[in-house]
PDB file of N, CA and C in Angstrom:
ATOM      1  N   UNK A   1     105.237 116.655  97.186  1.00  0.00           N
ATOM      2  CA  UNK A   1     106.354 115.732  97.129  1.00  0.00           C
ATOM      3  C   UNK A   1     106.633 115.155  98.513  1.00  0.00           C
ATOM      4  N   UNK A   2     106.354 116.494  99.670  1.00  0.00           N
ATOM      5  CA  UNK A   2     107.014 115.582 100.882  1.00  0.00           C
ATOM      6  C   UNK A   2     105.730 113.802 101.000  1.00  0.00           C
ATOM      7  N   UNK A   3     104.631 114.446 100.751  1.00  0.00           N
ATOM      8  CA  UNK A   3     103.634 113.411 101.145  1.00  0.00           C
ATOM      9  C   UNK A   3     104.005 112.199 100.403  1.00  0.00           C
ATOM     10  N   UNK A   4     104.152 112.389  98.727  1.00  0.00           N
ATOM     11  CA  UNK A   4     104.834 111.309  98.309  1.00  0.00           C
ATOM     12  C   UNK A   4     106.037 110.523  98.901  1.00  0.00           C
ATOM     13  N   UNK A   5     106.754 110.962  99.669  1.00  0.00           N
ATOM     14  CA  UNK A   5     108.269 110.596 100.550  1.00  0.00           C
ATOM     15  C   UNK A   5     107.800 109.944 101.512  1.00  0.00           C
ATOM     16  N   UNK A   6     106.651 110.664 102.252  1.00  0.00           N
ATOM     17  CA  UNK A   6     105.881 109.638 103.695  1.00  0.00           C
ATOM     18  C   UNK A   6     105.442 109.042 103.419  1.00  0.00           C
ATOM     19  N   UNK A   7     104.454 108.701 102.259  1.00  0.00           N
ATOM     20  CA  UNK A   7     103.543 107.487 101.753  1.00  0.00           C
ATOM     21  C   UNK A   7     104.609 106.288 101.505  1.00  0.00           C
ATOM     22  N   UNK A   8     105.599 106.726 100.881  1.00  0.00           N
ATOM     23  CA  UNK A   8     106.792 105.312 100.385  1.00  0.00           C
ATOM     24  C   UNK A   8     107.714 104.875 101.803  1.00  0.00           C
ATOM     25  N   UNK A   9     108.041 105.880 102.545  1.00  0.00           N
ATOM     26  CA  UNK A   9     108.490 105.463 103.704  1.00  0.00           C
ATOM     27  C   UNK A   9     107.676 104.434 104.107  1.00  0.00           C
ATOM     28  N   UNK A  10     106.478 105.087 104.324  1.00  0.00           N
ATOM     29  CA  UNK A  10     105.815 103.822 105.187  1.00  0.00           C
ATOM     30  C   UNK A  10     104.896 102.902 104.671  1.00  0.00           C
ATOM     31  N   UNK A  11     105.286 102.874 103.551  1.00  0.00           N
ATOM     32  CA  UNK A  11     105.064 101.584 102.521  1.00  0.00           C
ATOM     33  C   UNK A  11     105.843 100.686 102.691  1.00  0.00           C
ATOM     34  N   UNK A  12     106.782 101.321 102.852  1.00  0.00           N
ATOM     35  CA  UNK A  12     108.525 100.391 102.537  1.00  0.00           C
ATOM     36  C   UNK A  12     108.741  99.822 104.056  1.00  0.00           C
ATOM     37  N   UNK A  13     107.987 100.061 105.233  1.00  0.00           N
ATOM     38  CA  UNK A  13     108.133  99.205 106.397  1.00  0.00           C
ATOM     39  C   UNK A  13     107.924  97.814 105.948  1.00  0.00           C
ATOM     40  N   UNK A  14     107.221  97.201 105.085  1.00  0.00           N
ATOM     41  CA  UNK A  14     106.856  96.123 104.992  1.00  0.00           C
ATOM     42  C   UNK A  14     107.628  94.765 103.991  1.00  0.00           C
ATOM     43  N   UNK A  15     108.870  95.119 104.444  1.00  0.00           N
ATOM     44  CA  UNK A  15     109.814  94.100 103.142  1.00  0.00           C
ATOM     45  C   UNK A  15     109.649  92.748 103.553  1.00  0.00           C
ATOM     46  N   UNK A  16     109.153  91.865 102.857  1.00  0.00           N
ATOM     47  CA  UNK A  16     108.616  90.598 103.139  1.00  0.00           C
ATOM     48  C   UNK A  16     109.624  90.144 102.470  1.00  0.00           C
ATOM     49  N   UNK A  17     110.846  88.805 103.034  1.00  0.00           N
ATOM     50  CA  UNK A  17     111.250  88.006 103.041  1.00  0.00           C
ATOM     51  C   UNK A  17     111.129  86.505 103.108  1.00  0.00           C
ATOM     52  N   UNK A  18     111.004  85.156 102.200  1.00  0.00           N
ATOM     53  CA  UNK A  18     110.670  84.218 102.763  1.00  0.00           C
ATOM     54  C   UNK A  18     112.402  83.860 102.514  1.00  0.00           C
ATOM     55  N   UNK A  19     112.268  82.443 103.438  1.00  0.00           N
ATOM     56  CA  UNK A  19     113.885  82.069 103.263  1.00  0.00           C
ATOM     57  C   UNK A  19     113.452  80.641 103.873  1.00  0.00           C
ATOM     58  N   UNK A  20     114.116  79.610 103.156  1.00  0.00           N
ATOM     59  CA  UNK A  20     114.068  78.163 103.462  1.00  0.00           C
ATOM     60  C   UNK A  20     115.121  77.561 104.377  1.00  0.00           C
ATOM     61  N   UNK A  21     114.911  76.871 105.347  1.00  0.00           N
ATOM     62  CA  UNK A  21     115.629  76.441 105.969  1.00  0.00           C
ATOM     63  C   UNK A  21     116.887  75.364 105.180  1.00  0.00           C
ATOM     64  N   UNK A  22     118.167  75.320 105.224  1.00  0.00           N
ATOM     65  CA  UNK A  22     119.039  74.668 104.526  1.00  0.00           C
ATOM     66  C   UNK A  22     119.946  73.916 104.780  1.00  0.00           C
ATOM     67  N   UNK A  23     119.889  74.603 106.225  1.00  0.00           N
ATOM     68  CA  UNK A  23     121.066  74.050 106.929  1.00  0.00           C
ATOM     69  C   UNK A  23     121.249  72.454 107.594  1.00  0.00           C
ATOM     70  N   UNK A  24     122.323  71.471 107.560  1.00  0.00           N
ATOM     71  CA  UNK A  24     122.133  70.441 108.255  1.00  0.00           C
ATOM     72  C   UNK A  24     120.918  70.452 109.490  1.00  0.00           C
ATOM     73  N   UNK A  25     120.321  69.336 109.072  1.00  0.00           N
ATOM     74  CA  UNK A  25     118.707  69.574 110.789  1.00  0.00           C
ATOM     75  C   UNK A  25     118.123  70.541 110.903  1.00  0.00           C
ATOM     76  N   UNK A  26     118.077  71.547 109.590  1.00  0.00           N
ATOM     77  CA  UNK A  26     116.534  72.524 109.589  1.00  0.00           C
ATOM     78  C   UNK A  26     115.706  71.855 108.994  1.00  0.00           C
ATOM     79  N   UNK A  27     114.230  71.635 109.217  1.00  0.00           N
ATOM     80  CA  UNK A  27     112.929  71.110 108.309  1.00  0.00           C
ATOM     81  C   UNK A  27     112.012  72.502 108.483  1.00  0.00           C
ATOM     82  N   UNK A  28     111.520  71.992 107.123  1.00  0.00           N
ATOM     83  CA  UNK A  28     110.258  72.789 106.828  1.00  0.00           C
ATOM     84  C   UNK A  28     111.041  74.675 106.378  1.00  0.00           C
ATOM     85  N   UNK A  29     109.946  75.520 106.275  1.00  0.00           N
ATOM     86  CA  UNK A  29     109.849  76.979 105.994  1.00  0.00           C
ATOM     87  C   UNK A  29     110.533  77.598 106.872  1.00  0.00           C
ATOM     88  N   UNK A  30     111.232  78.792 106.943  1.00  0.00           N
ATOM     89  CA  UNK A  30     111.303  79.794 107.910  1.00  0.00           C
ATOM     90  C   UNK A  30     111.107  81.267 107.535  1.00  0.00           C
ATOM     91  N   UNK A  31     109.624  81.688 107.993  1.00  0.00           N
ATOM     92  CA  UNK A  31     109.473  83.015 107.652  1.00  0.00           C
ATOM     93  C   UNK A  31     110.131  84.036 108.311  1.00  0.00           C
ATOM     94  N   UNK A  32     111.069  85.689 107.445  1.00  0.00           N
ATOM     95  CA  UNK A  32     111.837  86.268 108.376  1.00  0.00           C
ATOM     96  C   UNK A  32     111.157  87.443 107.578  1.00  0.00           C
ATOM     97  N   UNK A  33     111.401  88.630 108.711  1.00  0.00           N
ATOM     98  CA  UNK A  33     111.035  90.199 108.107  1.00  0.00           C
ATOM     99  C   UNK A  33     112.425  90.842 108.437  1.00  0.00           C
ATOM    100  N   UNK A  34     112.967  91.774 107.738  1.00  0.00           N
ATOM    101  CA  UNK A  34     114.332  92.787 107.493  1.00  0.00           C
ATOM    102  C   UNK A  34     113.263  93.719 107.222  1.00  0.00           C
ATOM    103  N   UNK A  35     114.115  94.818 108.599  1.00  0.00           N
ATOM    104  CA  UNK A  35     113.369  95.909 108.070  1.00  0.00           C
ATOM    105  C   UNK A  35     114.122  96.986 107.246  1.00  0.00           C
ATOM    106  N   UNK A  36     113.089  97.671 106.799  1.00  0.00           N
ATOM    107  CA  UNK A  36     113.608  99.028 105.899  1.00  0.00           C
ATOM    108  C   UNK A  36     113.540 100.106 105.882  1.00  0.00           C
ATOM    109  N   UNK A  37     114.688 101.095 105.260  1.00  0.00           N
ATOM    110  CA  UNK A  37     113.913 102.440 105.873  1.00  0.00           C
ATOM    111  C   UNK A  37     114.224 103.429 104.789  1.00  0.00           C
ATOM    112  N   UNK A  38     113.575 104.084 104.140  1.00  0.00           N
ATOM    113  CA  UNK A  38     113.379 104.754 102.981  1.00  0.00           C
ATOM    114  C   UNK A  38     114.541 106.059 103.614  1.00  0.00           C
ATOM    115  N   UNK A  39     115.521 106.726 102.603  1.00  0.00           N
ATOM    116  CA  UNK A  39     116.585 107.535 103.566  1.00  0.00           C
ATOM    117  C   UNK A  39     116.032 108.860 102.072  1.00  0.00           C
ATOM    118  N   UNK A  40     116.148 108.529 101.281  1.00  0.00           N
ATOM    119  CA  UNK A  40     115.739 109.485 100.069  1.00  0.00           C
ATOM    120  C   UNK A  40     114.981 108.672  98.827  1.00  0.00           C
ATOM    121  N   UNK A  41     113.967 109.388  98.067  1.00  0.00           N
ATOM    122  CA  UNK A  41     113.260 108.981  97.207  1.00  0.00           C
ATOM    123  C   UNK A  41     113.061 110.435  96.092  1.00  0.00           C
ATOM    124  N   UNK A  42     113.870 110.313  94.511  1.00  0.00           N
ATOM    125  CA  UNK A  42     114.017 111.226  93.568  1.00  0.00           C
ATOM    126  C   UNK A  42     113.267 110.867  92.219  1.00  0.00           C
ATOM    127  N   UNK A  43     111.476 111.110  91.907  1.00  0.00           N
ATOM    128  CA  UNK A  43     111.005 111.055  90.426  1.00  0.00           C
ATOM    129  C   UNK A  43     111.713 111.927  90.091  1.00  0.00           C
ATOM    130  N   UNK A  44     111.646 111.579  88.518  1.00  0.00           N
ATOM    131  CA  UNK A  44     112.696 112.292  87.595  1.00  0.00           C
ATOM    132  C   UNK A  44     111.305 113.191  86.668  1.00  0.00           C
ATOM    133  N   UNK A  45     111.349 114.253  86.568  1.00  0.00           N
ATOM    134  CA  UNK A  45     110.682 115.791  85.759  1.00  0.00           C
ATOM    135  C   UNK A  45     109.582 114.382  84.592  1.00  0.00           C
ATOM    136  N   UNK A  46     109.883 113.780  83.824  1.00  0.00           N
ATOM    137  CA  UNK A  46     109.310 112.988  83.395  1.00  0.00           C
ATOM    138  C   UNK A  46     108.259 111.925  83.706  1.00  0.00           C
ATOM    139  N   UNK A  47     108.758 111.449  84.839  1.00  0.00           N
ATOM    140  CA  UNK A  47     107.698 110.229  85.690  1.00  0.00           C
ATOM    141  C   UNK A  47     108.397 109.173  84.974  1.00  0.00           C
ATOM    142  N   UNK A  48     109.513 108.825  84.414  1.00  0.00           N
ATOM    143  CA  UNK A  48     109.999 107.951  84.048  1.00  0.00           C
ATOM    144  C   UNK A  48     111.053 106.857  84.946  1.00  0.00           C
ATOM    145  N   UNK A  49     111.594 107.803  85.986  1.00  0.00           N
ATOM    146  CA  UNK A  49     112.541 107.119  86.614  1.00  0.00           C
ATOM    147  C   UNK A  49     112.761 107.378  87.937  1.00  0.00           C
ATOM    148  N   UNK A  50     113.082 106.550  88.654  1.00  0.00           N
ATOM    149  CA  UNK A  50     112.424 106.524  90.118  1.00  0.00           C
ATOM    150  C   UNK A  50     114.151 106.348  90.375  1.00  0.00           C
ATOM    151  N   UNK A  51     114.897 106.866  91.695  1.00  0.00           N
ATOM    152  CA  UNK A  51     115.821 106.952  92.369  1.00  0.00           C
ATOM    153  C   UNK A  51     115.459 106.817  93.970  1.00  0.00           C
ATOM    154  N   UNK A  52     116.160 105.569  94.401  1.00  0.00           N
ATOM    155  CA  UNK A  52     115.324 105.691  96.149  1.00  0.00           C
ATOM    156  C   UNK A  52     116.940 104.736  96.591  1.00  0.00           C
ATOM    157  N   UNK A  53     117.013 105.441  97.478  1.00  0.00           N
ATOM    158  CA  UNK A  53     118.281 104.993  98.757  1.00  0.00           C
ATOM    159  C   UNK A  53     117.512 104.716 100.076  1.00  0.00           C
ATOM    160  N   UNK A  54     117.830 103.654 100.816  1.00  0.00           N
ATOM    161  CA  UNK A  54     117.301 102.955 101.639  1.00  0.00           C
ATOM    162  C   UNK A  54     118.045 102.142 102.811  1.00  0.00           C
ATOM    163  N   UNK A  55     118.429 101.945 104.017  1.00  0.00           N
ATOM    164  CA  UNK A  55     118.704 101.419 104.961  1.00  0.00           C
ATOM    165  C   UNK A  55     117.895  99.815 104.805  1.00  0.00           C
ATOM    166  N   UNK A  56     118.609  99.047 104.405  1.00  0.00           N
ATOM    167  CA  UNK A  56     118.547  97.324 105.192  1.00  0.00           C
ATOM    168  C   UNK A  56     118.613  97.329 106.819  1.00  0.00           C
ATOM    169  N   UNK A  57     118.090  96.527 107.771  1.00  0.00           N
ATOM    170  CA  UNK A  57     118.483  96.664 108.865  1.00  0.00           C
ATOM    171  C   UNK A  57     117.743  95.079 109.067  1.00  0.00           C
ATOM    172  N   UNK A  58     119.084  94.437 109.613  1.00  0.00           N
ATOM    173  CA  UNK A  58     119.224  93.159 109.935  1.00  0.00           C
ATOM    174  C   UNK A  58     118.515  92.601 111.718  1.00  0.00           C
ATOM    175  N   UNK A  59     117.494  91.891 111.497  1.00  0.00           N
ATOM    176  CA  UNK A  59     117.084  91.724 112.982  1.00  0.00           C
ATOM    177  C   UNK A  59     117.216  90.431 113.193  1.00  0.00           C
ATOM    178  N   UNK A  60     117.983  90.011 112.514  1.00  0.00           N
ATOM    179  CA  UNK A  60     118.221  88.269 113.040  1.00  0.00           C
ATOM    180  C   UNK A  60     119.083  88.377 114.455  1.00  0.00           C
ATOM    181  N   UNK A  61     119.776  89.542 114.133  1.00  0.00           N
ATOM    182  CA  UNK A  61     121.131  89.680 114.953  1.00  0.00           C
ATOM    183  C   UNK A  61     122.488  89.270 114.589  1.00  0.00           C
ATOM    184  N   UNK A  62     123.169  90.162 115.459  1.00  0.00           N
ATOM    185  CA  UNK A  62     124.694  89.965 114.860  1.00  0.00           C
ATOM    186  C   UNK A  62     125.542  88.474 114.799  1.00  0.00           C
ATOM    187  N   UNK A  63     125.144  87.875 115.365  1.00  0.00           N
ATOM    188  CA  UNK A  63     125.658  86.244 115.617  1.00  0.00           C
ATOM    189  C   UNK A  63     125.273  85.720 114.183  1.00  0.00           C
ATOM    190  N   UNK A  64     124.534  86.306 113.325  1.00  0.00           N
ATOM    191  CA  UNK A  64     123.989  85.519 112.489  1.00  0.00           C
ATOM    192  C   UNK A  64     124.234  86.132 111.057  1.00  0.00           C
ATOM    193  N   UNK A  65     125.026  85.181 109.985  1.00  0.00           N
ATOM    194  CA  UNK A  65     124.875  86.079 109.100  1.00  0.00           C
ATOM    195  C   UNK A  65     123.949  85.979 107.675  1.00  0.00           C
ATOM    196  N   UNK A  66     123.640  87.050 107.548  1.00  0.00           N
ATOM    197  CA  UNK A  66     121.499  86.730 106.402  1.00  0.00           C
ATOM    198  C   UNK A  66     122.382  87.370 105.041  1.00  0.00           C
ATOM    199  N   UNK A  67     122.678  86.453 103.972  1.00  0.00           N
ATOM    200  CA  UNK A  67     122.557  86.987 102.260  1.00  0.00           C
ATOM    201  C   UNK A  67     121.282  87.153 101.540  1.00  0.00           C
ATOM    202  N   UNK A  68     121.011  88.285 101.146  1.00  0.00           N
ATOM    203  CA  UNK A  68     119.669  88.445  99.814  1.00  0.00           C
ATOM    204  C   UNK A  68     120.754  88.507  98.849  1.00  0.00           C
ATOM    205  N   UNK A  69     119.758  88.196  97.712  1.00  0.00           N
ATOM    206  CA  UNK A  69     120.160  88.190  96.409  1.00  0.00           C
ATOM    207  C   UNK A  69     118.729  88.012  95.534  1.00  0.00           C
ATOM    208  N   UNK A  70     119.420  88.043  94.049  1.00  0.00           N
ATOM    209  CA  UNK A  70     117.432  87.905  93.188  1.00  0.00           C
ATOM    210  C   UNK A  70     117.353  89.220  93.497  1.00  0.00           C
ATOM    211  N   UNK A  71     117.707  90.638  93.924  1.00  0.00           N
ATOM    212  CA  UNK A  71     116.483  91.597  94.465  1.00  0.00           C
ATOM    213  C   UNK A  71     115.864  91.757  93.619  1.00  0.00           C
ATOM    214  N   UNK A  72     114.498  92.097  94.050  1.00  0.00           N
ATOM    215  CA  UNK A  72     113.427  92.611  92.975  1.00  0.00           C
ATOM    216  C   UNK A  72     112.198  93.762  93.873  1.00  0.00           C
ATOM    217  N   UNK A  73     111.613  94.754  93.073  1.00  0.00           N
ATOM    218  CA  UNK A  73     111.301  95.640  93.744  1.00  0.00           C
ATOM    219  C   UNK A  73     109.846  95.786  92.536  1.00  0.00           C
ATOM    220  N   UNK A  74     108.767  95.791  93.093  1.00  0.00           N
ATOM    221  CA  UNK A  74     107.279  96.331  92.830  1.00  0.00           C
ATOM    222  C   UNK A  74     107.073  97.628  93.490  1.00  0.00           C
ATOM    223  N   UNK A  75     106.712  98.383  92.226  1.00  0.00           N
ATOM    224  CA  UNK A  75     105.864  99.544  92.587  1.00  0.00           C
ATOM    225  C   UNK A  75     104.914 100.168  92.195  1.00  0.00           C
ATOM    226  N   UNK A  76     104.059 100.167  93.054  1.00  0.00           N
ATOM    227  CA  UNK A  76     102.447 100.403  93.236  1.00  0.00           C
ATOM    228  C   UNK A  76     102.483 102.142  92.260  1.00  0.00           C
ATOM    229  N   UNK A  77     101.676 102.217  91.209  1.00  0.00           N
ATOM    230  CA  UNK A  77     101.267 101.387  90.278  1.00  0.00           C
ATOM    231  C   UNK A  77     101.655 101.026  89.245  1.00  0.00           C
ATOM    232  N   UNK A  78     103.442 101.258  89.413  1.00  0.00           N
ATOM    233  CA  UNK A  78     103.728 101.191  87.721  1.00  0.00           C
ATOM    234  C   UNK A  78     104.453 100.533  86.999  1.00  0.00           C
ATOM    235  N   UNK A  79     104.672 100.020  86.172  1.00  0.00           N
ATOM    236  CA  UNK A  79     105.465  98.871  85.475  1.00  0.00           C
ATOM    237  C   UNK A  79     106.814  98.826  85.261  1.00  0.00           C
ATOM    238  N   UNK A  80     107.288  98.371  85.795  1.00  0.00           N
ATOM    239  CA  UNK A  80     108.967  98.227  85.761  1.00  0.00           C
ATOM    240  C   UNK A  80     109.000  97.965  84.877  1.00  0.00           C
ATOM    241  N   UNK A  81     110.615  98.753  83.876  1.00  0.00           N
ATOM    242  CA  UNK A  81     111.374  97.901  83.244  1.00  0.00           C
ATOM    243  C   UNK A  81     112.508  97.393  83.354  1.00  0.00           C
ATOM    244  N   UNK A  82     113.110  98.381  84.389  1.00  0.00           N
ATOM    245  CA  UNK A  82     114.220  97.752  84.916  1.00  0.00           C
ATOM    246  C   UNK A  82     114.471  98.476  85.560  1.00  0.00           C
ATOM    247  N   UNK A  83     115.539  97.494  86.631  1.00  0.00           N
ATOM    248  CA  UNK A  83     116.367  97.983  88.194  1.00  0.00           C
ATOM    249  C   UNK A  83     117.454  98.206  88.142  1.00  0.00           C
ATOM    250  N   UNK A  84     118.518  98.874  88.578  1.00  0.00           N
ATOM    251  CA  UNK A  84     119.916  98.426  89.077  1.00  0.00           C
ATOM    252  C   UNK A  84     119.932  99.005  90.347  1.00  0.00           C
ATOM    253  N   UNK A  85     120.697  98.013  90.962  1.00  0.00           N
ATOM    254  CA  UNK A  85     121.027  97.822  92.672  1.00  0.00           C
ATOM    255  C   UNK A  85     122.005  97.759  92.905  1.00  0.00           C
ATOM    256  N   UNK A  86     122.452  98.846  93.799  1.00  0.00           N
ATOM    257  CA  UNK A  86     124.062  99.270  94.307  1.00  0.00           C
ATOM    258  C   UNK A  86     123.860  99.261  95.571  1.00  0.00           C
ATOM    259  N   UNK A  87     124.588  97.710  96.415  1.00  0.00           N
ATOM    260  CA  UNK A  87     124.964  96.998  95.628  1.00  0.00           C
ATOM    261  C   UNK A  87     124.067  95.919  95.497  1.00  0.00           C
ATOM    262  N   UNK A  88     123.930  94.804  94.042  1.00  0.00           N
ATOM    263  CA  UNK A  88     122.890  94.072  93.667  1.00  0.00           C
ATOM    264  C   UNK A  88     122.906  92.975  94.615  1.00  0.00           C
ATOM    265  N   UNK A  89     124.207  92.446  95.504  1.00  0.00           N
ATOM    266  CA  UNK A  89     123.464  91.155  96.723  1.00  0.00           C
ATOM    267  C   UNK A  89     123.895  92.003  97.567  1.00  0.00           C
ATOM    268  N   UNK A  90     123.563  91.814  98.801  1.00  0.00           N
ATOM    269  CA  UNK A  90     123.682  91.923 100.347  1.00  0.00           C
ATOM    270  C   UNK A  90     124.276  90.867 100.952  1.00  0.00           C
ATOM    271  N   UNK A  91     124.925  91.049 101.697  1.00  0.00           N
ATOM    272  CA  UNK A  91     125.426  89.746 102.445  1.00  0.00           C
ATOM    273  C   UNK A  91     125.941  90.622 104.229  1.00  0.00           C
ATOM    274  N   UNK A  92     124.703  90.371 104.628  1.00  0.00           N
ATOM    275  CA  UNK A  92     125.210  90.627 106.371  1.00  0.00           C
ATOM    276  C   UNK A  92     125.934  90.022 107.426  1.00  0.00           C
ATOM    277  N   UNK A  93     127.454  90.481 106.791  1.00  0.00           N
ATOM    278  CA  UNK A  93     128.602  89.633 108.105  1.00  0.00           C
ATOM    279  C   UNK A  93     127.743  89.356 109.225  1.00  0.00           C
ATOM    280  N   UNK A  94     128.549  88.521 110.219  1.00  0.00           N
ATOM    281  CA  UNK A  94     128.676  88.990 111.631  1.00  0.00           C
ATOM    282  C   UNK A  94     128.879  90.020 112.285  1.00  0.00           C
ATOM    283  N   UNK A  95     127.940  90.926 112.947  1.00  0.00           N
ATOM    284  CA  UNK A  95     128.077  92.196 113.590  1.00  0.00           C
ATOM    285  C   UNK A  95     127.242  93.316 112.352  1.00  0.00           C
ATOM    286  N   UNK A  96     127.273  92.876 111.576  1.00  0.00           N
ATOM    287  CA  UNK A  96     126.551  94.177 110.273  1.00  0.00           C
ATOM    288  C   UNK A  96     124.960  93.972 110.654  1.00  0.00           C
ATOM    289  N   UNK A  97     124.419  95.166 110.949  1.00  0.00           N
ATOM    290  CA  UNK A  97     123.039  95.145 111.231  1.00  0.00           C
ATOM    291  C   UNK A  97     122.167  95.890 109.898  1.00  0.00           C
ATOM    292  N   UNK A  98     122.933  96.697 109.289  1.00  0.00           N
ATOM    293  CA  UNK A  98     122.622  97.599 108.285  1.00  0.00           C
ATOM    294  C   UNK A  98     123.023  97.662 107.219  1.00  0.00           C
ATOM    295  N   UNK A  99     122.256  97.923 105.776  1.00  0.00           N
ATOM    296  CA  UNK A  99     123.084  98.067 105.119  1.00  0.00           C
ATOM    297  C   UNK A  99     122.944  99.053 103.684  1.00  0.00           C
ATOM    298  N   UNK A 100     123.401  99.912 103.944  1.00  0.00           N
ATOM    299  CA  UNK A 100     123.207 100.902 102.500  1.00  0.00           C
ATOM    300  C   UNK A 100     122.907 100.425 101.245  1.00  0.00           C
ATOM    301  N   UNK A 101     121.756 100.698 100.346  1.00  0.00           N
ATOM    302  CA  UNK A 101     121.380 100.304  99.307  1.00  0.00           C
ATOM    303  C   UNK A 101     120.539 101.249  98.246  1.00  0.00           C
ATOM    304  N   UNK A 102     120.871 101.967  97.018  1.00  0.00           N
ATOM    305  CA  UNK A 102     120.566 102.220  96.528  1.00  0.00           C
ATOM    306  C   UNK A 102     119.478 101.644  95.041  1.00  0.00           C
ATOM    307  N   UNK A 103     119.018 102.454  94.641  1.00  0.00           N
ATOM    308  CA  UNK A 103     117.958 101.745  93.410  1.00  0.00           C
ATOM    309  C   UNK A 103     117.681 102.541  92.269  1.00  0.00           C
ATOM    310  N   UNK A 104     117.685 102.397  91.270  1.00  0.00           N
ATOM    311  CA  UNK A 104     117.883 103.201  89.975  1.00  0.00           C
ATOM    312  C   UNK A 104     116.169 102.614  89.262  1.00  0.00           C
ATOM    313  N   UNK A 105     115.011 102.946  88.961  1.00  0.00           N
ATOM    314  CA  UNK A 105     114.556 102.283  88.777  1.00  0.00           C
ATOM    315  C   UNK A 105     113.754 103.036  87.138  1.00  0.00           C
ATOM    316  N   UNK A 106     113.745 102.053  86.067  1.00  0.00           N
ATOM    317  CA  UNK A 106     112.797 102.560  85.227  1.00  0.00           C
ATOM    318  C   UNK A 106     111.717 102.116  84.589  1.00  0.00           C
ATOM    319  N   UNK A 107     110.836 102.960  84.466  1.00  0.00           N
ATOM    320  CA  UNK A 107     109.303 102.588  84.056  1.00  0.00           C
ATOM    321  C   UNK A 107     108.861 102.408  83.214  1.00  0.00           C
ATOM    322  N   UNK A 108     107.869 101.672  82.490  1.00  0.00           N
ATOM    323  CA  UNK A 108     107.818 101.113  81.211  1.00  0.00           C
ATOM    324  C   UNK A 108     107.131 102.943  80.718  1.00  0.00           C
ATOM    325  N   UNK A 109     106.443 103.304  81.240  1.00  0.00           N
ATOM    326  CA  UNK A 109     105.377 104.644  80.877  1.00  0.00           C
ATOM    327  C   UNK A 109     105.699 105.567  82.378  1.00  0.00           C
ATOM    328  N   UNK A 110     105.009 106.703  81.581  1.00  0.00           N
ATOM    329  CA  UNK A 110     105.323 107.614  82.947  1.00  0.00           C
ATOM    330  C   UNK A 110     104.389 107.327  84.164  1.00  0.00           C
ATOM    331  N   UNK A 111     104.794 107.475  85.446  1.00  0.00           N
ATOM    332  CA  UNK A 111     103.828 106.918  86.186  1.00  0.00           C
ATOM    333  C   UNK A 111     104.120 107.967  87.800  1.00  0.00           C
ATOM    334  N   UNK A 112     103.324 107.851  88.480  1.00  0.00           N
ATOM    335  CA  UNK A 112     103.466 108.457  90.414  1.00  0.00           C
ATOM    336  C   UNK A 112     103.729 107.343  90.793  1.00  0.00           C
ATOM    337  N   UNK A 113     104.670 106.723  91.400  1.00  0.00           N
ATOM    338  CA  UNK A 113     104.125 106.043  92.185  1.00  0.00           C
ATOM    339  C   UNK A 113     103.868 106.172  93.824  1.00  0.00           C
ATOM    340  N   UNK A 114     102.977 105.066  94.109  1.00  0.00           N
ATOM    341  CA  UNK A 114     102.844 105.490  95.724  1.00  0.00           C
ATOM    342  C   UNK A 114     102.971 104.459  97.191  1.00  0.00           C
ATOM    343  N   UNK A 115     103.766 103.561  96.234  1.00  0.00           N
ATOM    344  CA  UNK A 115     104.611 102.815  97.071  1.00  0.00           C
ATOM    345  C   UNK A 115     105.383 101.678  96.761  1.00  0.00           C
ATOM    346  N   UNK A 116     106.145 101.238  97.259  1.00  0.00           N
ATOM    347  CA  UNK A 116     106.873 100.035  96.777  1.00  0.00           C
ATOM    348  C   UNK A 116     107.323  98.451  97.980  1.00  0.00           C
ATOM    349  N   UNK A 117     107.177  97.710  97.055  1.00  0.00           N
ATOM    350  CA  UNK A 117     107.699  96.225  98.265  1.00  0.00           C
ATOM    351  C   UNK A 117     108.871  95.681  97.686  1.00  0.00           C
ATOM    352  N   UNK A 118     109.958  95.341  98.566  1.00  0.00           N
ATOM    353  CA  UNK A 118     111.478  94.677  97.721  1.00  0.00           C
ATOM    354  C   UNK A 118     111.070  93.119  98.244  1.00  0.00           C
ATOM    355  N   UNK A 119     112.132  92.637  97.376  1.00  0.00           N
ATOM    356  CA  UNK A 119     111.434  91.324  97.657  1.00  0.00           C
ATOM    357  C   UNK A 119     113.289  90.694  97.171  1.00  0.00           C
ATOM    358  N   UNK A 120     113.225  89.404  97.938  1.00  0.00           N
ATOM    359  CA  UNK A 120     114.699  88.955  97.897  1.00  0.00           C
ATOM    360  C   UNK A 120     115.115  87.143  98.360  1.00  0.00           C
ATOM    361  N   UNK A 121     115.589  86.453  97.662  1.00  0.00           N
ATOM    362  CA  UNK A 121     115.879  85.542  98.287  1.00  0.00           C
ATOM    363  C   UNK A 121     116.936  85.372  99.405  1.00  0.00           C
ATOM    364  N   UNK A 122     117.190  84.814 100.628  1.00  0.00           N
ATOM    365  CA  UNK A 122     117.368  85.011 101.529  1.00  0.00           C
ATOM    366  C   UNK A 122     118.413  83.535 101.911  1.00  0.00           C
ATOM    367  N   UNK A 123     119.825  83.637 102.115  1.00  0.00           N
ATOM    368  CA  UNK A 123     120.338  82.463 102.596  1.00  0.00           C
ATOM    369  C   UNK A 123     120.803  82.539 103.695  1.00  0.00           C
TER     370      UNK A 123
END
């Protein structure tokens, strides 16, 4: 189990964000990375249901404030059927670098999994 916990930790370094520029006189794309940090990860006796709490951590900086919403979460290898997210948007005031987030997740079939990517629209 611990190895399963290190494999998703450092799976979960990699939360890929895209986010469009919107603002009066932005053009074009702006690609951003938020990092993440796996704090606990609980399969359930079944392989049915996945429980993982996680640190957001905002690197735009505090001057700036970044909303996700949409979340959505893939995991390597098994088929979601559904999420709930506590809480389901994020919205990083000014000065909030972090942000507590839990995940309830269930699987279509029983499954290991051995890693996961969140994925989020970004304003």
């Amino acid at each position: 189990m611990y190895s399963f916990i290190k494999l998703l930790f450092l799976s979960s370094l990699s939360l890929v964000i895209l986010a469009c520029g919107g603002a009066s006189g932005a053009t074009g794309s702006v690609n951003a990375s938020l990092g993440v940090e796996t704090q606990k990860s609980q399969l359930n006796s079944n392989k049915n249901r996945l429980n993982i709490d996680f640190i957001l951590k905002n690197d735009y900086g505090q001057s700036v404030e970044v909303e996700l919403s949409d979340l959505t979460i893939d995991i390597t290898p098994c088929s979601v059927q559904s999420v709930n997210y506590t809480p389901n948007e994020i919205h990083f005031q000014k000065g909030t670098t972090e942000v507590a987030v839990s995940a309830s997740v269930n699987f279509v079939d029983s499954c290991t999994p051995t890693g996961y990517q969140l994925k989020a629209r970004i304003f």
